[in-house]
PDB file of N, CA and C in Angstrom:
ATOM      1  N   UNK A   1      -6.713   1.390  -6.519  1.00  0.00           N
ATOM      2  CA  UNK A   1      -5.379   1.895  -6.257  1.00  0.00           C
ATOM      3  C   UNK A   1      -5.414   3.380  -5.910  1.00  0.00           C
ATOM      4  N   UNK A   2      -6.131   4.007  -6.709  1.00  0.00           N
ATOM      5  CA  UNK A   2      -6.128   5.677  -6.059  1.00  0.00           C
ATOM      6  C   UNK A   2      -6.589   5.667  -4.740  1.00  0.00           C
ATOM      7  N   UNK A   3      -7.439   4.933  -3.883  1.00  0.00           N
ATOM      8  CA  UNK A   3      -7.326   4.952  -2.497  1.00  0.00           C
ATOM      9  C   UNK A   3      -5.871   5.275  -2.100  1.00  0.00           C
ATOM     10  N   UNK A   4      -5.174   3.589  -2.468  1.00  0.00           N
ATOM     11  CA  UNK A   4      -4.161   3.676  -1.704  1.00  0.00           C
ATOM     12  C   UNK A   4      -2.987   5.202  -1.776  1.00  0.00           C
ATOM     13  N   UNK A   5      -3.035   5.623  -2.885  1.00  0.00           N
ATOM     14  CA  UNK A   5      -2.641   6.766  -3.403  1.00  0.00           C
ATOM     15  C   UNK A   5      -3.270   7.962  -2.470  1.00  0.00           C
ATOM     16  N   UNK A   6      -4.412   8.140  -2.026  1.00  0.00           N
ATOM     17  CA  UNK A   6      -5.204   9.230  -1.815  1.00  0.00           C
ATOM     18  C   UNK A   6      -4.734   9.081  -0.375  1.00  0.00           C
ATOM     19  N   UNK A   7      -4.724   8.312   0.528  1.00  0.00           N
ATOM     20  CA  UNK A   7      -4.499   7.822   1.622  1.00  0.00           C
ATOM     21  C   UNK A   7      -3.348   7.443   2.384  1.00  0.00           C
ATOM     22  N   UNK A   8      -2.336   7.561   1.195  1.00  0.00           N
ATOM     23  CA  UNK A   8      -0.433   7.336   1.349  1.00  0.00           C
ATOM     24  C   UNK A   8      -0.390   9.231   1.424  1.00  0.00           C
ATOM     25  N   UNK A   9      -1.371  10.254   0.679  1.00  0.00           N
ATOM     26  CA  UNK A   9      -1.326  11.565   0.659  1.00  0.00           C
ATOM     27  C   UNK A   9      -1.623  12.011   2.335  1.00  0.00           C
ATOM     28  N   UNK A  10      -2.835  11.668   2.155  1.00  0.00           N
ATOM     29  CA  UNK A  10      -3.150  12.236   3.619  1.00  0.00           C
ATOM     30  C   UNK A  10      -2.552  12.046   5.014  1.00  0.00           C
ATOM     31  N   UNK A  11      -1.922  10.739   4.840  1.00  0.00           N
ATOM     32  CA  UNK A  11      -1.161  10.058   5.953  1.00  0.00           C
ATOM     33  C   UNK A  11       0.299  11.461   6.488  1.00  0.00           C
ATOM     34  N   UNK A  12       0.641  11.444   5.060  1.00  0.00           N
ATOM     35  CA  UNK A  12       2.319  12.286   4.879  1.00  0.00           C
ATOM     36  C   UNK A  12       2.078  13.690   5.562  1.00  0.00           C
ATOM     37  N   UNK A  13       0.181  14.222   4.664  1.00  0.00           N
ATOM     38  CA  UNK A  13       0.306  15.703   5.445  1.00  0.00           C
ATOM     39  C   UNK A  13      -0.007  15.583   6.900  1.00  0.00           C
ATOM     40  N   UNK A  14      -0.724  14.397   7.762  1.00  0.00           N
ATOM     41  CA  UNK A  14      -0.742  14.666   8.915  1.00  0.00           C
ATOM     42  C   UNK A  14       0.182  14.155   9.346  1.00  0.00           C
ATOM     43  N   UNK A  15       1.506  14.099   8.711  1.00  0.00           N
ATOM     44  CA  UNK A  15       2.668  13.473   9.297  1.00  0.00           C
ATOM     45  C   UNK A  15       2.591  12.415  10.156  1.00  0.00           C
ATOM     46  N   UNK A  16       2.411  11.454   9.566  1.00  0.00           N
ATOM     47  CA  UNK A  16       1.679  10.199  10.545  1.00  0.00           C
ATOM     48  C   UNK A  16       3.110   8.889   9.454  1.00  0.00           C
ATOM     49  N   UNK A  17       3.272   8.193  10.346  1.00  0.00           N
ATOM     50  CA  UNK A  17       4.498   7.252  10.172  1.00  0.00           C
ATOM     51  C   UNK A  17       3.730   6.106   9.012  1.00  0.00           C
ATOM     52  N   UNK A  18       4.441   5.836   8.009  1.00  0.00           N
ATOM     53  CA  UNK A  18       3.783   4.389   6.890  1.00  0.00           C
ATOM     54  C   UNK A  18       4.635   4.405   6.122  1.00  0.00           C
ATOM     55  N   UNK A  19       4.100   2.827   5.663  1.00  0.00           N
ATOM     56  CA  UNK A  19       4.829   2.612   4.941  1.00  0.00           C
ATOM     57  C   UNK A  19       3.718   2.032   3.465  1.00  0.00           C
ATOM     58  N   UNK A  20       4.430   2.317   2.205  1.00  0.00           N
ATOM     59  CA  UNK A  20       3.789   1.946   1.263  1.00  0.00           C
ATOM     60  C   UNK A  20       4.477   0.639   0.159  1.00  0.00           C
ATOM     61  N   UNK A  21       3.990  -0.584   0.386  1.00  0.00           N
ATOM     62  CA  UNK A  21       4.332  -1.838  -0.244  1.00  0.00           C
ATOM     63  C   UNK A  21       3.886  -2.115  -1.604  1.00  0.00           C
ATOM     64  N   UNK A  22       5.010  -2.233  -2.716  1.00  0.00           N
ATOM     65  CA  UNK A  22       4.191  -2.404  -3.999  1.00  0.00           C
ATOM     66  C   UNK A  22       4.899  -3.801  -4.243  1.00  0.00           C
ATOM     67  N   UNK A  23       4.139  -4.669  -5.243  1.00  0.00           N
ATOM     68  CA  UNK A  23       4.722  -6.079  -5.839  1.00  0.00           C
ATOM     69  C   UNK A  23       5.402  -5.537  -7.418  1.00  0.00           C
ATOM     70  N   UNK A  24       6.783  -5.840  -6.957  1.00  0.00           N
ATOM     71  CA  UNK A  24       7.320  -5.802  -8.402  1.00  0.00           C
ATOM     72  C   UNK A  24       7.761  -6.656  -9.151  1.00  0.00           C
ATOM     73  N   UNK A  25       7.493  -8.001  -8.861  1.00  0.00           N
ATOM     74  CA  UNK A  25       7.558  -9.170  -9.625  1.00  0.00           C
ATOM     75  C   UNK A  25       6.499 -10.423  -8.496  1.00  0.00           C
ATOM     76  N   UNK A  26       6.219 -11.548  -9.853  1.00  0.00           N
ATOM     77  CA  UNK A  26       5.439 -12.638  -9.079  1.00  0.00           C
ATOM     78  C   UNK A  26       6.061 -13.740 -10.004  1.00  0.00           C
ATOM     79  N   UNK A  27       6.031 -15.044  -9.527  1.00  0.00           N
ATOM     80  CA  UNK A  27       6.355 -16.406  -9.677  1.00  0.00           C
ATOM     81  C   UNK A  27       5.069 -17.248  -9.957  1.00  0.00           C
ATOM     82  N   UNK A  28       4.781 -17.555 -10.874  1.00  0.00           N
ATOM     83  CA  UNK A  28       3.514 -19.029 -11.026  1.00  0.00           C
ATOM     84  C   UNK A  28       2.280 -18.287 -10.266  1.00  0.00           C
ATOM     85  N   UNK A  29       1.602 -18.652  -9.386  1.00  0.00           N
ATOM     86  CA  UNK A  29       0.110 -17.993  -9.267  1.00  0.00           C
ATOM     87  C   UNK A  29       0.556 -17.642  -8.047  1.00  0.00           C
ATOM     88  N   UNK A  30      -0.180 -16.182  -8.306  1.00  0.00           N
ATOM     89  CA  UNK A  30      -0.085 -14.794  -7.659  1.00  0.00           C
ATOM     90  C   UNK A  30      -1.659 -14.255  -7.154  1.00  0.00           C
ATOM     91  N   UNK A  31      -1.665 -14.325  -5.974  1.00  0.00           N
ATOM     92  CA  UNK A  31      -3.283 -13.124  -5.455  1.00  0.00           C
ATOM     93  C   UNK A  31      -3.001 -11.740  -5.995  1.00  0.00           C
ATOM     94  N   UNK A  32      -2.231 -11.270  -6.555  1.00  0.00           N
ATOM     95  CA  UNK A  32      -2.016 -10.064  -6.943  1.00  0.00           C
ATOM     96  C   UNK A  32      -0.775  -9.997  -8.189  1.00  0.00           C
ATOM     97  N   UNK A  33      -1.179  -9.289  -8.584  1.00  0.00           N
ATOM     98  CA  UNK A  33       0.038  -8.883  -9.966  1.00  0.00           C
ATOM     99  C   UNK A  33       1.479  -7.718  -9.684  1.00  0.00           C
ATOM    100  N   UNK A  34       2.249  -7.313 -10.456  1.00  0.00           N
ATOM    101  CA  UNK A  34       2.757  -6.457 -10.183  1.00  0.00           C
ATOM    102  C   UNK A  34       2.255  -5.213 -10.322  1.00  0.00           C
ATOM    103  N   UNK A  35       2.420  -4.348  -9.064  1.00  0.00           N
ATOM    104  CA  UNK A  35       1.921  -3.003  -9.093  1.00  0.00           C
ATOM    105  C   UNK A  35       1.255  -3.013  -7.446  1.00  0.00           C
ATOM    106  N   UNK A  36       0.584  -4.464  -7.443  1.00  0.00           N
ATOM    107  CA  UNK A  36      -0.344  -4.104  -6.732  1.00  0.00           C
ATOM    108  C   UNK A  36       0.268  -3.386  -5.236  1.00  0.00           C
ATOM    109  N   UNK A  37      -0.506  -2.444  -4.548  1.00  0.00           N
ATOM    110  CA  UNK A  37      -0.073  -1.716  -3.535  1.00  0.00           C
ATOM    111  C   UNK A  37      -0.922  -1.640  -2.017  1.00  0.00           C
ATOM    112  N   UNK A  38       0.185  -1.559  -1.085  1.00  0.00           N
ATOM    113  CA  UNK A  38      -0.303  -2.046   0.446  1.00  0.00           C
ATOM    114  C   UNK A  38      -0.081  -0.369   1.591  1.00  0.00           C
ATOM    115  N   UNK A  39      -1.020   0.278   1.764  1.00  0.00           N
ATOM    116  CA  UNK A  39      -0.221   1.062   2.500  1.00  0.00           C
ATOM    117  C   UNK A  39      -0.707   0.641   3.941  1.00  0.00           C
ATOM    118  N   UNK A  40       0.493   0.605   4.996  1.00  0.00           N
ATOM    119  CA  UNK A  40       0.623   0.756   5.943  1.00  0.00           C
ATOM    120  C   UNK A  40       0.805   1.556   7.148  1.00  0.00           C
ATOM    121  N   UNK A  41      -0.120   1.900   8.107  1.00  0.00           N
ATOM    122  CA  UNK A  41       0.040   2.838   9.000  1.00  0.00           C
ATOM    123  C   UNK A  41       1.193   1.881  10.628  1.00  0.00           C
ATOM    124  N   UNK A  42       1.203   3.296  10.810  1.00  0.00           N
ATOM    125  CA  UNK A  42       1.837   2.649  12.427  1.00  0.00           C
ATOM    126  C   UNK A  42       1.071   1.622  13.073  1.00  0.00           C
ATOM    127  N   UNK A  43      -0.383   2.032  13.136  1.00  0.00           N
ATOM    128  CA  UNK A  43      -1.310   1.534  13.661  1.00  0.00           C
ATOM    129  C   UNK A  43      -1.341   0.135  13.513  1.00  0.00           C
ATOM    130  N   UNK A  44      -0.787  -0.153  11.874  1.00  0.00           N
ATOM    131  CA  UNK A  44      -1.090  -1.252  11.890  1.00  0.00           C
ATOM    132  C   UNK A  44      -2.670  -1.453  10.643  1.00  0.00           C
ATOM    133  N   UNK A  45      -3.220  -0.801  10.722  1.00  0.00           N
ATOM    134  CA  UNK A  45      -4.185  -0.302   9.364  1.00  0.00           C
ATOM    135  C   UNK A  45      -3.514  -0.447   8.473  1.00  0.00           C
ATOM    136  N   UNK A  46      -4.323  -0.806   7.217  1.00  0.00           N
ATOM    137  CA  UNK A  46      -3.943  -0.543   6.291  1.00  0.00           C
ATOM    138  C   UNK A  46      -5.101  -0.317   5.006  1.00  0.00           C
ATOM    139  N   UNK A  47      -4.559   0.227   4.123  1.00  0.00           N
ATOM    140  CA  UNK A  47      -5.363   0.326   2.963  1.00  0.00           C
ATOM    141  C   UNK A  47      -4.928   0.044   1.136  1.00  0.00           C
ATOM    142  N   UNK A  48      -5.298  -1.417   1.016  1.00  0.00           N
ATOM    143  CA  UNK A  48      -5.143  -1.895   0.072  1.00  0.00           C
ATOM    144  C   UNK A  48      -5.117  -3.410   0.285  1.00  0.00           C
ATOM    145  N   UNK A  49      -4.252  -4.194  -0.757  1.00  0.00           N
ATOM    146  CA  UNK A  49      -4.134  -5.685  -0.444  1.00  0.00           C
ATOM    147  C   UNK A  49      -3.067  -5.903  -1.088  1.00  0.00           C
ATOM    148  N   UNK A  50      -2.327  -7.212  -0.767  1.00  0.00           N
ATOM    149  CA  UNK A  50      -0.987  -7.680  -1.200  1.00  0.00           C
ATOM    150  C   UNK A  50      -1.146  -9.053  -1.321  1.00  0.00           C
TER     151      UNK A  50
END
């Protein structure tokens, strides 16, 4: 997760467009829990998983 953290930072100072996706609830079986976090560039990159 501090990637996605470290990398939602750097994005903002080169003023570069994203978006950052977190799970705040899940239903029965889940690839991920709550918290988990997705950041998204314009590009289309991303760094993390959802």
């Amino acid at each position: 997760m501090q990637d996605v953290f470290h990398e939602t930072a750097r994005a903002l100072e080169r003023g570069e467009t994203c978006v950052l996706a977190t799970v705040i609830q899940t239903a029965g079986s889940t690839p991920q829990k709550p918290g988990a976090k997705l950041l998204v560039r314009e590009d289309g990159s991303g760094v993390g998983t959802l």
